[in-house]
ModelCIF file with pLDDT and N, C-alpha, C, O atoms, coordinates in Angstrom:
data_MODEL
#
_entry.id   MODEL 
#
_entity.id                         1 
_entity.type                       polymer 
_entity.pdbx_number_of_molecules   1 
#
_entity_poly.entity_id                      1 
_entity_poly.type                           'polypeptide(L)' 
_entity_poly.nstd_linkage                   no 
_entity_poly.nstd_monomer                   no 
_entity_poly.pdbx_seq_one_letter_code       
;(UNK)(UNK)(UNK)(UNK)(UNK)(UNK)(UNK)(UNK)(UNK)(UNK)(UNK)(UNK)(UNK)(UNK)(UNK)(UNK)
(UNK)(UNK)(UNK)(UNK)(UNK)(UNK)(UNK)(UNK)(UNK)(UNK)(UNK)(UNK)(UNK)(UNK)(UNK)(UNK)
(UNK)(UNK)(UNK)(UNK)(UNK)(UNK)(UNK)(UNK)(UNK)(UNK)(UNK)(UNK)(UNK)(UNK)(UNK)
;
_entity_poly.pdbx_seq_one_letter_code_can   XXXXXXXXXXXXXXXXXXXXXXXXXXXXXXXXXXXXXXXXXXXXXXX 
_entity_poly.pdbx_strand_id                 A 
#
loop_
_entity_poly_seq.entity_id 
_entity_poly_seq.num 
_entity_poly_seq.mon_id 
_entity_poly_seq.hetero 
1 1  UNK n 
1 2  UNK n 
1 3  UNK n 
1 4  UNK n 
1 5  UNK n 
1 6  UNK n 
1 7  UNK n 
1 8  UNK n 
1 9  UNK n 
1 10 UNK n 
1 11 UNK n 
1 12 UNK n 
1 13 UNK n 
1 14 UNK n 
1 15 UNK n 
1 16 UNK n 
1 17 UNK n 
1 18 UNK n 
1 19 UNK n 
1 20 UNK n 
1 21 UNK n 
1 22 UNK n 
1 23 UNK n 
1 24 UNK n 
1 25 UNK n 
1 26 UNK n 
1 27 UNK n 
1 28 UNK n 
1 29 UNK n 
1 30 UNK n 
1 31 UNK n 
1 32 UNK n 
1 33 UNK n 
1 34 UNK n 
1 35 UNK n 
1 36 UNK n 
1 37 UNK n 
1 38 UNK n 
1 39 UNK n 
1 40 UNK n 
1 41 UNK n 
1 42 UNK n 
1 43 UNK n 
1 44 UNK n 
1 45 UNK n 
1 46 UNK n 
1 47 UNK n 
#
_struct_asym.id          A 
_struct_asym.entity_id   1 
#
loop_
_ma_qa_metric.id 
_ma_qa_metric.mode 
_ma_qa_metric.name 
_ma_qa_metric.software_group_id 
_ma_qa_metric.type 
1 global pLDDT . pLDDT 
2 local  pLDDT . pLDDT 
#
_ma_qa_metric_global.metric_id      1 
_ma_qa_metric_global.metric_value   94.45 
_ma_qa_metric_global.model_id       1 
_ma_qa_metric_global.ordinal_id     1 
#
loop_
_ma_qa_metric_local.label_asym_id 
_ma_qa_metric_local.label_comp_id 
_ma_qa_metric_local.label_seq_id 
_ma_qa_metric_local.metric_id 
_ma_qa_metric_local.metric_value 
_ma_qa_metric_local.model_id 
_ma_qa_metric_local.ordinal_id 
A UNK 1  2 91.00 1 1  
A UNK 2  2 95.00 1 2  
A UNK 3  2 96.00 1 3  
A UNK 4  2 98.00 1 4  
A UNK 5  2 98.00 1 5  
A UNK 6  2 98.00 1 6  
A UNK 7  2 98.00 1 7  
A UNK 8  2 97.00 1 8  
A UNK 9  2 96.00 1 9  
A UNK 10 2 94.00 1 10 
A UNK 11 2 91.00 1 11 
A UNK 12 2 85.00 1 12 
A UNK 13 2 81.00 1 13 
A UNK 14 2 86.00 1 14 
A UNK 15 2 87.00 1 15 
A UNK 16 2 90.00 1 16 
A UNK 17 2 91.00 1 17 
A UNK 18 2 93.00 1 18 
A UNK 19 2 93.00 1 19 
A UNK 20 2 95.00 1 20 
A UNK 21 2 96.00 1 21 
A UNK 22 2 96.00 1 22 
A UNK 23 2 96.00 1 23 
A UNK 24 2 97.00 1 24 
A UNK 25 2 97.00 1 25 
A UNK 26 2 96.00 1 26 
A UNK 27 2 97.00 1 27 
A UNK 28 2 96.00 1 28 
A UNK 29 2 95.00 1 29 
A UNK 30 2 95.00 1 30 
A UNK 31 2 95.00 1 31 
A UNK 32 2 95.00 1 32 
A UNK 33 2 96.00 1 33 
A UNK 34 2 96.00 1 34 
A UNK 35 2 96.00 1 35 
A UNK 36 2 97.00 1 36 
A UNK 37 2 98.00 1 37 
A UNK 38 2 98.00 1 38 
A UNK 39 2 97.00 1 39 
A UNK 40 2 98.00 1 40 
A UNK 41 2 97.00 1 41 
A UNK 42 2 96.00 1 42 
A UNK 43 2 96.00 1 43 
A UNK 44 2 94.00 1 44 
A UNK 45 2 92.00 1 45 
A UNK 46 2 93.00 1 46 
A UNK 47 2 91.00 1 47 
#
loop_
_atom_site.group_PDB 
_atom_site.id 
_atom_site.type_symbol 
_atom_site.label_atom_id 
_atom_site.label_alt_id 
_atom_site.label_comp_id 
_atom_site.label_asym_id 
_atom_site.label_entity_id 
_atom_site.label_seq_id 
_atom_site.pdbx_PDB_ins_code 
_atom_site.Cartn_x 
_atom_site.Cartn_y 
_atom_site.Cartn_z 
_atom_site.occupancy 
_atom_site.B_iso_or_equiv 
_atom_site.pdbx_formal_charge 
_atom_site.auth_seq_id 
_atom_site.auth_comp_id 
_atom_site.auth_asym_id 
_atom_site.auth_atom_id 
_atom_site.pdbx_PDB_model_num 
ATOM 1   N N  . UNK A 1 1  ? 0.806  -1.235 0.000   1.00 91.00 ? 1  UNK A N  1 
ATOM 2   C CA . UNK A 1 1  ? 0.000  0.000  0.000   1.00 91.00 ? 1  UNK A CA 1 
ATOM 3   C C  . UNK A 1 1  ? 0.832  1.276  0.000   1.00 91.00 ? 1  UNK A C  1 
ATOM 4   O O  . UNK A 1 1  ? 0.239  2.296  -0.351  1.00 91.00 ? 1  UNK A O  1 
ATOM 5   N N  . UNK A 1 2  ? 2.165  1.379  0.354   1.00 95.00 ? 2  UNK A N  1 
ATOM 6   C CA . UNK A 1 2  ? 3.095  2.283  0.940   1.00 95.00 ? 2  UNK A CA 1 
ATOM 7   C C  . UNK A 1 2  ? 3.800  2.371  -0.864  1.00 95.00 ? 2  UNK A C  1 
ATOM 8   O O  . UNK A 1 2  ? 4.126  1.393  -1.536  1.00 95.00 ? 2  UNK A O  1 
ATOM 9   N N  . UNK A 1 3  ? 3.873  3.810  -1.280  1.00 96.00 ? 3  UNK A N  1 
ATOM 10  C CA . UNK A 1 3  ? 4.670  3.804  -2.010  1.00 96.00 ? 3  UNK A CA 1 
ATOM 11  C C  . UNK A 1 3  ? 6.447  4.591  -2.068  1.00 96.00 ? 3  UNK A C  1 
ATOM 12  O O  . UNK A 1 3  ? 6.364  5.804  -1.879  1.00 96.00 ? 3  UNK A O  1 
ATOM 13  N N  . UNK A 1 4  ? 8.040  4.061  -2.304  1.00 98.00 ? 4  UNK A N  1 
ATOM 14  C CA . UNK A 1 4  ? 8.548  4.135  -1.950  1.00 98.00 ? 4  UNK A CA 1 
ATOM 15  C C  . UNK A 1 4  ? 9.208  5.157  -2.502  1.00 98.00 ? 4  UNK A C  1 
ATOM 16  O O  . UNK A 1 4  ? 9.077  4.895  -3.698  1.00 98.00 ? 4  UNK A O  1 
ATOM 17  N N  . UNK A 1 5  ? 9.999  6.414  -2.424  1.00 98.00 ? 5  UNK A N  1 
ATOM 18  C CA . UNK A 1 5  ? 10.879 7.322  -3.337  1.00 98.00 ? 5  UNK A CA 1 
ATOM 19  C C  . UNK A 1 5  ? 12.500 6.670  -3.368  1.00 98.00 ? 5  UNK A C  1 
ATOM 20  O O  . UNK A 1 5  ? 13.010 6.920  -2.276  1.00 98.00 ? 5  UNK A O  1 
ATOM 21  N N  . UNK A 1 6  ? 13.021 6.263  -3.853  1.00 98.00 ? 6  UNK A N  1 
ATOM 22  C CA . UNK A 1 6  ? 14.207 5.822  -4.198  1.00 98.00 ? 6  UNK A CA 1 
ATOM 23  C C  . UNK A 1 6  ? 15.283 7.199  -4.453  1.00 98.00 ? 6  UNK A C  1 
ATOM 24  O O  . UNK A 1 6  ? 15.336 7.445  -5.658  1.00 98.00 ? 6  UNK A O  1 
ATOM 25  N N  . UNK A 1 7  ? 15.957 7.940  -3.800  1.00 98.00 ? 7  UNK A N  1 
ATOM 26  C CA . UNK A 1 7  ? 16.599 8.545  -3.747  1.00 98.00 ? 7  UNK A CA 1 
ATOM 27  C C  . UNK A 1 7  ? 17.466 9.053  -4.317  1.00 98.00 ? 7  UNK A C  1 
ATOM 28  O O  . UNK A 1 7  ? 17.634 10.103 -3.697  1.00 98.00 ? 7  UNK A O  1 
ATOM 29  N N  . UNK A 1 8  ? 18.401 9.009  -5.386  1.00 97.00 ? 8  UNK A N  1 
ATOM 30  C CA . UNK A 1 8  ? 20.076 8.622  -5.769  1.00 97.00 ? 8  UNK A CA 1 
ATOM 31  C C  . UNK A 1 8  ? 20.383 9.963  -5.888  1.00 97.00 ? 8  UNK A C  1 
ATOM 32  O O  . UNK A 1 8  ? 19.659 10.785 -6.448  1.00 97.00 ? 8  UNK A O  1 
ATOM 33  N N  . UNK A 1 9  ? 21.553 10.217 -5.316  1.00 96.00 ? 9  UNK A N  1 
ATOM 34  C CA . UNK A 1 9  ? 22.430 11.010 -5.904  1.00 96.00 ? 9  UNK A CA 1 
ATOM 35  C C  . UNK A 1 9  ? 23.593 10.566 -6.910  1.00 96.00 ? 9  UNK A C  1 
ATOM 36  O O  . UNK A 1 9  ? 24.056 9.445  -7.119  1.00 96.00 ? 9  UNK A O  1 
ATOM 37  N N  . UNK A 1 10 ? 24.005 12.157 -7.621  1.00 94.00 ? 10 UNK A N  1 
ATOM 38  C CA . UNK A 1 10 ? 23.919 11.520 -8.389  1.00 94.00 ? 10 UNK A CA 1 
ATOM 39  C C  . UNK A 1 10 ? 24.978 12.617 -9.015  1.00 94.00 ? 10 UNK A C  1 
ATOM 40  O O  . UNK A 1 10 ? 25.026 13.739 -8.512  1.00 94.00 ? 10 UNK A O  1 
ATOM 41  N N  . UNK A 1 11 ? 25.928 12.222 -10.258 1.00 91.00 ? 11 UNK A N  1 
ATOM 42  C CA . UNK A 1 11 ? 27.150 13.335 -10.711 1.00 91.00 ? 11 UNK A CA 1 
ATOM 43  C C  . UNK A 1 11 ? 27.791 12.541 -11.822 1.00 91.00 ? 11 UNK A C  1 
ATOM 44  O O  . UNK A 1 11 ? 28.583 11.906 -11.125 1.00 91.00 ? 11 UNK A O  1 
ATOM 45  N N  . UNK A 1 12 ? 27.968 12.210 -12.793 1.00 85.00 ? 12 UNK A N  1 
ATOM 46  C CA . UNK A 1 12 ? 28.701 12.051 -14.289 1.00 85.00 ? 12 UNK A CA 1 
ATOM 47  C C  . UNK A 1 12 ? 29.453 10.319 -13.984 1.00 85.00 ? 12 UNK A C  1 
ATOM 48  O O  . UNK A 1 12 ? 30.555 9.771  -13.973 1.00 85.00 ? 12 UNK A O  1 
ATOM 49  N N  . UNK A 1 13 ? 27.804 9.959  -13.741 1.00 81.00 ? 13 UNK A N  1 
ATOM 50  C CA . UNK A 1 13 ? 28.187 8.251  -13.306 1.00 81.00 ? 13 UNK A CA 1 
ATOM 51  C C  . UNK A 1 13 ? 27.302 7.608  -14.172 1.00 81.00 ? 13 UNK A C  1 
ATOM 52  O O  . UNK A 1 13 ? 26.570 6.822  -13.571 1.00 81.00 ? 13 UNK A O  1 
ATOM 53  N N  . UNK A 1 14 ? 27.106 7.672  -15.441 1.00 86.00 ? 14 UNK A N  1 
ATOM 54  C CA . UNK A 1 14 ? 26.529 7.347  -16.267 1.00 86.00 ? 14 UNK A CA 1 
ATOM 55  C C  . UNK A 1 14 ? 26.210 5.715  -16.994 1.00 86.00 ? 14 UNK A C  1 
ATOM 56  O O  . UNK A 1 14 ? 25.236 5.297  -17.620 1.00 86.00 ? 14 UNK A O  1 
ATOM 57  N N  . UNK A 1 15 ? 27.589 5.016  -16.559 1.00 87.00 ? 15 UNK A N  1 
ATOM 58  C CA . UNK A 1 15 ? 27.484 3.878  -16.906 1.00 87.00 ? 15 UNK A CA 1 
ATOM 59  C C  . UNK A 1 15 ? 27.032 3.390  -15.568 1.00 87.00 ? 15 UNK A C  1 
ATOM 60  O O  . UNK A 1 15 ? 26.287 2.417  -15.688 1.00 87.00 ? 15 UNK A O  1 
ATOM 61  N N  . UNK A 1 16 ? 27.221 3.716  -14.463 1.00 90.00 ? 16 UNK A N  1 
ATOM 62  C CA . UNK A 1 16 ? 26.276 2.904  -13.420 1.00 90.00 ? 16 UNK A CA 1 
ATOM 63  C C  . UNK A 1 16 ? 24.899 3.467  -13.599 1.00 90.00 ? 16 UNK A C  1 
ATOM 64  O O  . UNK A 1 16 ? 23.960 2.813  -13.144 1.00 90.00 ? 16 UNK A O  1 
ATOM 65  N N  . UNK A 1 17 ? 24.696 4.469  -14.137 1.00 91.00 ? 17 UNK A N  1 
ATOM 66  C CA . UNK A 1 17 ? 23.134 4.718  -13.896 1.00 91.00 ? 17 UNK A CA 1 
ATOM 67  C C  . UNK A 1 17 ? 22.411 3.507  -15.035 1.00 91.00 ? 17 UNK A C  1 
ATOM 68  O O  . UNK A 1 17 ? 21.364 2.887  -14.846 1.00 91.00 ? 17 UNK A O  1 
ATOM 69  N N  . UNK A 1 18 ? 23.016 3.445  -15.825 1.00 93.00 ? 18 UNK A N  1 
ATOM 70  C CA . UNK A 1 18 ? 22.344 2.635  -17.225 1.00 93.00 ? 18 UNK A CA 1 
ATOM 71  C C  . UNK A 1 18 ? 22.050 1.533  -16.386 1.00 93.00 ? 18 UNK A C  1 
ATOM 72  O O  . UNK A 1 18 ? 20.924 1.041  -16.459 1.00 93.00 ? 18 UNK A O  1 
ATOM 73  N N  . UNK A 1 19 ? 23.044 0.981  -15.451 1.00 93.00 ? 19 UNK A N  1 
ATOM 74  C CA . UNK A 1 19 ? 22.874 -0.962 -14.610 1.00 93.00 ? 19 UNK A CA 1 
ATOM 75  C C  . UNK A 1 19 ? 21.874 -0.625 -13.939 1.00 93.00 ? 19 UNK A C  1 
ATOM 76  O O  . UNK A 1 19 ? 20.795 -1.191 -14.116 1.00 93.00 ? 19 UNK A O  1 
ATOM 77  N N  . UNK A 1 20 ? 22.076 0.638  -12.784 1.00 95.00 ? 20 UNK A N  1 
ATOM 78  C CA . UNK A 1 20 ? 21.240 0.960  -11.881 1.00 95.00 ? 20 UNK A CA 1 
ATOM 79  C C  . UNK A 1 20 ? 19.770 0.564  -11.900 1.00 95.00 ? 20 UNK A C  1 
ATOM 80  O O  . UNK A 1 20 ? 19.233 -0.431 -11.413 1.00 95.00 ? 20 UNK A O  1 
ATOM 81  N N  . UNK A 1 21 ? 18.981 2.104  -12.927 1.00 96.00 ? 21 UNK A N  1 
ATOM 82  C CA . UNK A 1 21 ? 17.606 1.632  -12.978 1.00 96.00 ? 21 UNK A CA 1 
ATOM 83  C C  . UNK A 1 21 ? 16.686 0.837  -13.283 1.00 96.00 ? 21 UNK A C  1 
ATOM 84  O O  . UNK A 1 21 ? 15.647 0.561  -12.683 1.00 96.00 ? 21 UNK A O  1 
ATOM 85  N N  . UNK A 1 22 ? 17.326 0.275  -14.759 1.00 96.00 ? 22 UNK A N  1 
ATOM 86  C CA . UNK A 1 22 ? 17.000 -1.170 -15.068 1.00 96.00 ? 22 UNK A CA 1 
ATOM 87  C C  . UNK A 1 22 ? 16.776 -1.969 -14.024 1.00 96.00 ? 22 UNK A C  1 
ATOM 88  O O  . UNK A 1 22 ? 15.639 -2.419 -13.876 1.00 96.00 ? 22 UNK A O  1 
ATOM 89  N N  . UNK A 1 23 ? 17.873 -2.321 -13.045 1.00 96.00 ? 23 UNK A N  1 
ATOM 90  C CA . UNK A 1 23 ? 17.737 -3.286 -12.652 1.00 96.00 ? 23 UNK A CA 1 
ATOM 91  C C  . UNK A 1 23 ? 16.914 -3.225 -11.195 1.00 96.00 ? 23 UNK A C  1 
ATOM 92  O O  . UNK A 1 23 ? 16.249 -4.143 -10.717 1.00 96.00 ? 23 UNK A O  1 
ATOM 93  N N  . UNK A 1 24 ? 17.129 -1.935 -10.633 1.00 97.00 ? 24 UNK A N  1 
ATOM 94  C CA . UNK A 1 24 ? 16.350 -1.480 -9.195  1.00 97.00 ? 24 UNK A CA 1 
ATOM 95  C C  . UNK A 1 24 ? 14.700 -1.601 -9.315  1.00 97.00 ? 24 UNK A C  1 
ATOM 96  O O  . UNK A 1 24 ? 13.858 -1.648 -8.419  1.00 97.00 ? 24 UNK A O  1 
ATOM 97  N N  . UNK A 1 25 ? 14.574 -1.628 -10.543 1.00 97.00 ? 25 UNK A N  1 
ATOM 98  C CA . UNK A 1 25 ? 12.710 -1.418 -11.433 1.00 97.00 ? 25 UNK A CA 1 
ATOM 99  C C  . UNK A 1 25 ? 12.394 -2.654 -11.404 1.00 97.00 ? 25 UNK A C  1 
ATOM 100 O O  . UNK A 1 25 ? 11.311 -3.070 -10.995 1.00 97.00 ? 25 UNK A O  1 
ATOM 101 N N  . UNK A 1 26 ? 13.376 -3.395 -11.866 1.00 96.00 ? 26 UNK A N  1 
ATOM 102 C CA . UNK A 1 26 ? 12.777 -5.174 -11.806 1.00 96.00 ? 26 UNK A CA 1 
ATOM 103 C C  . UNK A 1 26 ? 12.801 -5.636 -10.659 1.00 96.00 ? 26 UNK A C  1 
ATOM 104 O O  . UNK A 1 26 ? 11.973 -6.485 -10.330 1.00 96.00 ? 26 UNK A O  1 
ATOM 105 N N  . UNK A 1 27 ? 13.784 -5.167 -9.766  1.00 97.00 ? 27 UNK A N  1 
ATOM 106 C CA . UNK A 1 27 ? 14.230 -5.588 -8.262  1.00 97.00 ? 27 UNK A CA 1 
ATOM 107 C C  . UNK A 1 27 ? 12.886 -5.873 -7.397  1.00 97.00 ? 27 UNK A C  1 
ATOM 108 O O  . UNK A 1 27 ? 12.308 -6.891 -7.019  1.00 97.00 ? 27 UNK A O  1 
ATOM 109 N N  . UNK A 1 28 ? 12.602 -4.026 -7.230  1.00 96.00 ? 28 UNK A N  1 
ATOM 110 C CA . UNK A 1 28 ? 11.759 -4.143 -6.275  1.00 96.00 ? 28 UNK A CA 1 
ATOM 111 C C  . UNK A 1 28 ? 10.000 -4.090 -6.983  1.00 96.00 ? 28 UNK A C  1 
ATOM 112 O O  . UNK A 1 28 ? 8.950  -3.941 -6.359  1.00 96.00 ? 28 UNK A O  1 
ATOM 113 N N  . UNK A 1 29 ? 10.197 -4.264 -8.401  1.00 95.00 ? 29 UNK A N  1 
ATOM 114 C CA . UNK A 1 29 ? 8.161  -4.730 -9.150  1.00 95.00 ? 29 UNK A CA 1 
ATOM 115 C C  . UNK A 1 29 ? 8.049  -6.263 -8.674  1.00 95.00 ? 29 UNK A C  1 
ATOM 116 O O  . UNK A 1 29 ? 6.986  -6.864 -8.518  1.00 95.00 ? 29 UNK A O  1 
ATOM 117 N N  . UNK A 1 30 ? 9.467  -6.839 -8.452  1.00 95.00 ? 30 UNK A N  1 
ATOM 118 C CA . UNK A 1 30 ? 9.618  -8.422 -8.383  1.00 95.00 ? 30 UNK A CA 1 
ATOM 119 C C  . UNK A 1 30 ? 9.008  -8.751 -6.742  1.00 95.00 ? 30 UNK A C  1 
ATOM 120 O O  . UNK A 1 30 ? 8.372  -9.739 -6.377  1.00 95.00 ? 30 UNK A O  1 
ATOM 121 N N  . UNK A 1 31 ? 9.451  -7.539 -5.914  1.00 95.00 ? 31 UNK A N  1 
ATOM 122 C CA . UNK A 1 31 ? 9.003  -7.434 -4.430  1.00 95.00 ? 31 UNK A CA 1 
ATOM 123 C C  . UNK A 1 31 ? 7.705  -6.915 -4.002  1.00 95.00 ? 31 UNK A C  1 
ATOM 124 O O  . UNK A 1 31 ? 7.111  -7.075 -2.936  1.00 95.00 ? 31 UNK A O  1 
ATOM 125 N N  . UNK A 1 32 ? 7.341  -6.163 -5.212  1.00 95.00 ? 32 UNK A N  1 
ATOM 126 C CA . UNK A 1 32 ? 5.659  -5.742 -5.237  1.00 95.00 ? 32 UNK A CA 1 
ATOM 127 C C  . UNK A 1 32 ? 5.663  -4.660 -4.643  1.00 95.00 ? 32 UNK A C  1 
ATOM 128 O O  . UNK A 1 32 ? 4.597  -4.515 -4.045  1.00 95.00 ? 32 UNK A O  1 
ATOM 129 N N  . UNK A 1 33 ? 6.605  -3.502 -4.464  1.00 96.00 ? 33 UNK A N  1 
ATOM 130 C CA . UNK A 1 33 ? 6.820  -2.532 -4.359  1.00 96.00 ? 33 UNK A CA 1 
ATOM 131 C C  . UNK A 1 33 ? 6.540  -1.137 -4.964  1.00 96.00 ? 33 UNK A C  1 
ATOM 132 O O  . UNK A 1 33 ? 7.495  -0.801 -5.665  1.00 96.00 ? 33 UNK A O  1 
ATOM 133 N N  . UNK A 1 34 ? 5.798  -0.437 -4.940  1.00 96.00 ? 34 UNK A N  1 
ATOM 134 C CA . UNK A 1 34 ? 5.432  0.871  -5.201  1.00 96.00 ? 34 UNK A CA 1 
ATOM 135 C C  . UNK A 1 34 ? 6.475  1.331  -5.350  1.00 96.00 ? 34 UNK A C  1 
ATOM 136 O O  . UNK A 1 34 ? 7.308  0.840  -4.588  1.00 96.00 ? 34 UNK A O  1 
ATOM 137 N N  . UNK A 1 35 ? 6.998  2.393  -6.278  1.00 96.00 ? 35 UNK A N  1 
ATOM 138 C CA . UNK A 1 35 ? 7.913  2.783  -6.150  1.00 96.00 ? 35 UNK A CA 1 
ATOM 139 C C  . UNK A 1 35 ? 8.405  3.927  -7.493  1.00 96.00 ? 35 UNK A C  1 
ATOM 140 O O  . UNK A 1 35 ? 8.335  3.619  -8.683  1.00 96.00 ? 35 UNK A O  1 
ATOM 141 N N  . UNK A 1 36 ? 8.820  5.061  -7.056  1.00 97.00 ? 36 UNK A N  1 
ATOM 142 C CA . UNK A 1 36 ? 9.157  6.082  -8.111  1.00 97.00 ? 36 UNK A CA 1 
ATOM 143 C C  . UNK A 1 36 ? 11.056 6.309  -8.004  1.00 97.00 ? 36 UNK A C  1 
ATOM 144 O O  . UNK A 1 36 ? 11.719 6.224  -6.970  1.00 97.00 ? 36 UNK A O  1 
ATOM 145 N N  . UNK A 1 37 ? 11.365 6.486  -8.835  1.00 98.00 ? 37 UNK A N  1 
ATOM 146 C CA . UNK A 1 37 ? 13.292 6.742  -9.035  1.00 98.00 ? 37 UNK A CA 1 
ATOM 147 C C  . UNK A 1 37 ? 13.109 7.812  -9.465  1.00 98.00 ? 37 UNK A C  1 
ATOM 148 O O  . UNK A 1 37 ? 12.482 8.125  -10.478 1.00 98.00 ? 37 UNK A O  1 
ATOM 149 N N  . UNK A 1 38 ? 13.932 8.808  -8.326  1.00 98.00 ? 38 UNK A N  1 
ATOM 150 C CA . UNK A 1 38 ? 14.872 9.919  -8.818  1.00 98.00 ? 38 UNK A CA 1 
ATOM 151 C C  . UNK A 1 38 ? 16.196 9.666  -8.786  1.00 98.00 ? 38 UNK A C  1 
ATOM 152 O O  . UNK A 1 38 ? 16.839 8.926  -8.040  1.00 98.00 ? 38 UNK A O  1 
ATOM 153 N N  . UNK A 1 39 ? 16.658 10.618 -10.007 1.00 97.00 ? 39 UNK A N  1 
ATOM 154 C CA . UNK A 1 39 ? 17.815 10.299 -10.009 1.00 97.00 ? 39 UNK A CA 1 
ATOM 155 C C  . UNK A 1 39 ? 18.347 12.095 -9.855  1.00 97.00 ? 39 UNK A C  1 
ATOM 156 O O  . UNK A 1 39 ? 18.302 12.893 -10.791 1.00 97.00 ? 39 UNK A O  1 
ATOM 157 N N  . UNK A 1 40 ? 18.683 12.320 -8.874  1.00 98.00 ? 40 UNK A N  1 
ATOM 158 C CA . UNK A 1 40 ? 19.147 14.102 -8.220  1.00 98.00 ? 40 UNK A CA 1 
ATOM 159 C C  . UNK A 1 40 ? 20.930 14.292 -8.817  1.00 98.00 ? 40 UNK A C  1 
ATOM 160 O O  . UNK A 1 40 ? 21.981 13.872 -8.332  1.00 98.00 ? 40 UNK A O  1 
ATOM 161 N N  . UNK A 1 41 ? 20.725 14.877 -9.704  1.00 97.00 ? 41 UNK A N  1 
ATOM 162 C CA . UNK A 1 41 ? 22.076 14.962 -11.067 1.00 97.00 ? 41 UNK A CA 1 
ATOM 163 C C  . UNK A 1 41 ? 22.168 16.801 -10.175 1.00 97.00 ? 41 UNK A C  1 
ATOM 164 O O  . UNK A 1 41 ? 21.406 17.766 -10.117 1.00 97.00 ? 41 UNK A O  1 
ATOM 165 N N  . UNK A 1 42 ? 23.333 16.521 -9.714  1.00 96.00 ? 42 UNK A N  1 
ATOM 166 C CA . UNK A 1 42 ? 24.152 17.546 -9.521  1.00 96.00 ? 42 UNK A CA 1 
ATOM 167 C C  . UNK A 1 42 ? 24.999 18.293 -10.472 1.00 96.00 ? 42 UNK A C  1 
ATOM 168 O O  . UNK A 1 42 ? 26.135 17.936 -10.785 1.00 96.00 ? 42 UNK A O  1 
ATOM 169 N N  . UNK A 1 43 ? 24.168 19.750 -11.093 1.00 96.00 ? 43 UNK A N  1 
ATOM 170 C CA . UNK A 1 43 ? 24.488 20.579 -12.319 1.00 96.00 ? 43 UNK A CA 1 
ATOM 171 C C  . UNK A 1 43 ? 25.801 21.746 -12.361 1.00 96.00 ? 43 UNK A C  1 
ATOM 172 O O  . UNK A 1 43 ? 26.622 22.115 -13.201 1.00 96.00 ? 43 UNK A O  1 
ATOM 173 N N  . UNK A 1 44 ? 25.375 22.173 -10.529 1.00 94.00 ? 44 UNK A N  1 
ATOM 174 C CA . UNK A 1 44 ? 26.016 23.598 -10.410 1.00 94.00 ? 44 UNK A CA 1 
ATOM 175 C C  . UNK A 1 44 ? 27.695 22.978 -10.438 1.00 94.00 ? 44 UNK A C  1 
ATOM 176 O O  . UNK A 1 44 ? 27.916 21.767 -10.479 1.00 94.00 ? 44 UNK A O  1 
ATOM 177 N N  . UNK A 1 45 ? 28.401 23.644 -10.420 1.00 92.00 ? 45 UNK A N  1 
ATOM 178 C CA . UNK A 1 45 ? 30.282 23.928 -10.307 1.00 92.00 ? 45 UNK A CA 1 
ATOM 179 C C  . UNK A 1 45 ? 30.720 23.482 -8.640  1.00 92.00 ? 45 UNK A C  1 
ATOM 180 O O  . UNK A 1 45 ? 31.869 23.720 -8.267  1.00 92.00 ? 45 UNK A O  1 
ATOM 181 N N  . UNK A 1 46 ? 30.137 23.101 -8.086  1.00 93.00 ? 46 UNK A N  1 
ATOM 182 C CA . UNK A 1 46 ? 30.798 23.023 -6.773  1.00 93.00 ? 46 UNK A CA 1 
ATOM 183 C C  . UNK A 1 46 ? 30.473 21.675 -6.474  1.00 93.00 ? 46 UNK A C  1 
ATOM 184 O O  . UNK A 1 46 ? 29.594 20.975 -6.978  1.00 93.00 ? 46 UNK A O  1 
ATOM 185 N N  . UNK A 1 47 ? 31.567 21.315 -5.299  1.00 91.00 ? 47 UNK A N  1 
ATOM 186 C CA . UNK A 1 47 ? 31.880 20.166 -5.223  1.00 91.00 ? 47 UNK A CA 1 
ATOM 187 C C  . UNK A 1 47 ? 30.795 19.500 -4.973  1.00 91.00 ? 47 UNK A C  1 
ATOM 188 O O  . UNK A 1 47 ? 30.837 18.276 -4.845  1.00 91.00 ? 47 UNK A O  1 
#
């Protein structure tokens, strides 16, 4: 009944993001999990 926000931070990690969502989407639909992915991409110049 509970639906979950999946969190990530996130910065010029591109080939893990490609494994990432794919596989976090099948992970937890497989667990019957509600669930939305952000992915929070850090734009500005600072660390």
């Amino acid at each position: 009944p509970h639906r979950l926000a999946l969190l990530v931070p996130f910065r010029e990690r591109f080939e893990e993001l490609l494994a990432f969502v794919p596989y976090m989407h099948r992970f937890l639909s497989k667990k019957k999990i509600r669930h939305r992915i952000f992915i929070l991409n850090q734009v500005d110049h600072f660390r």
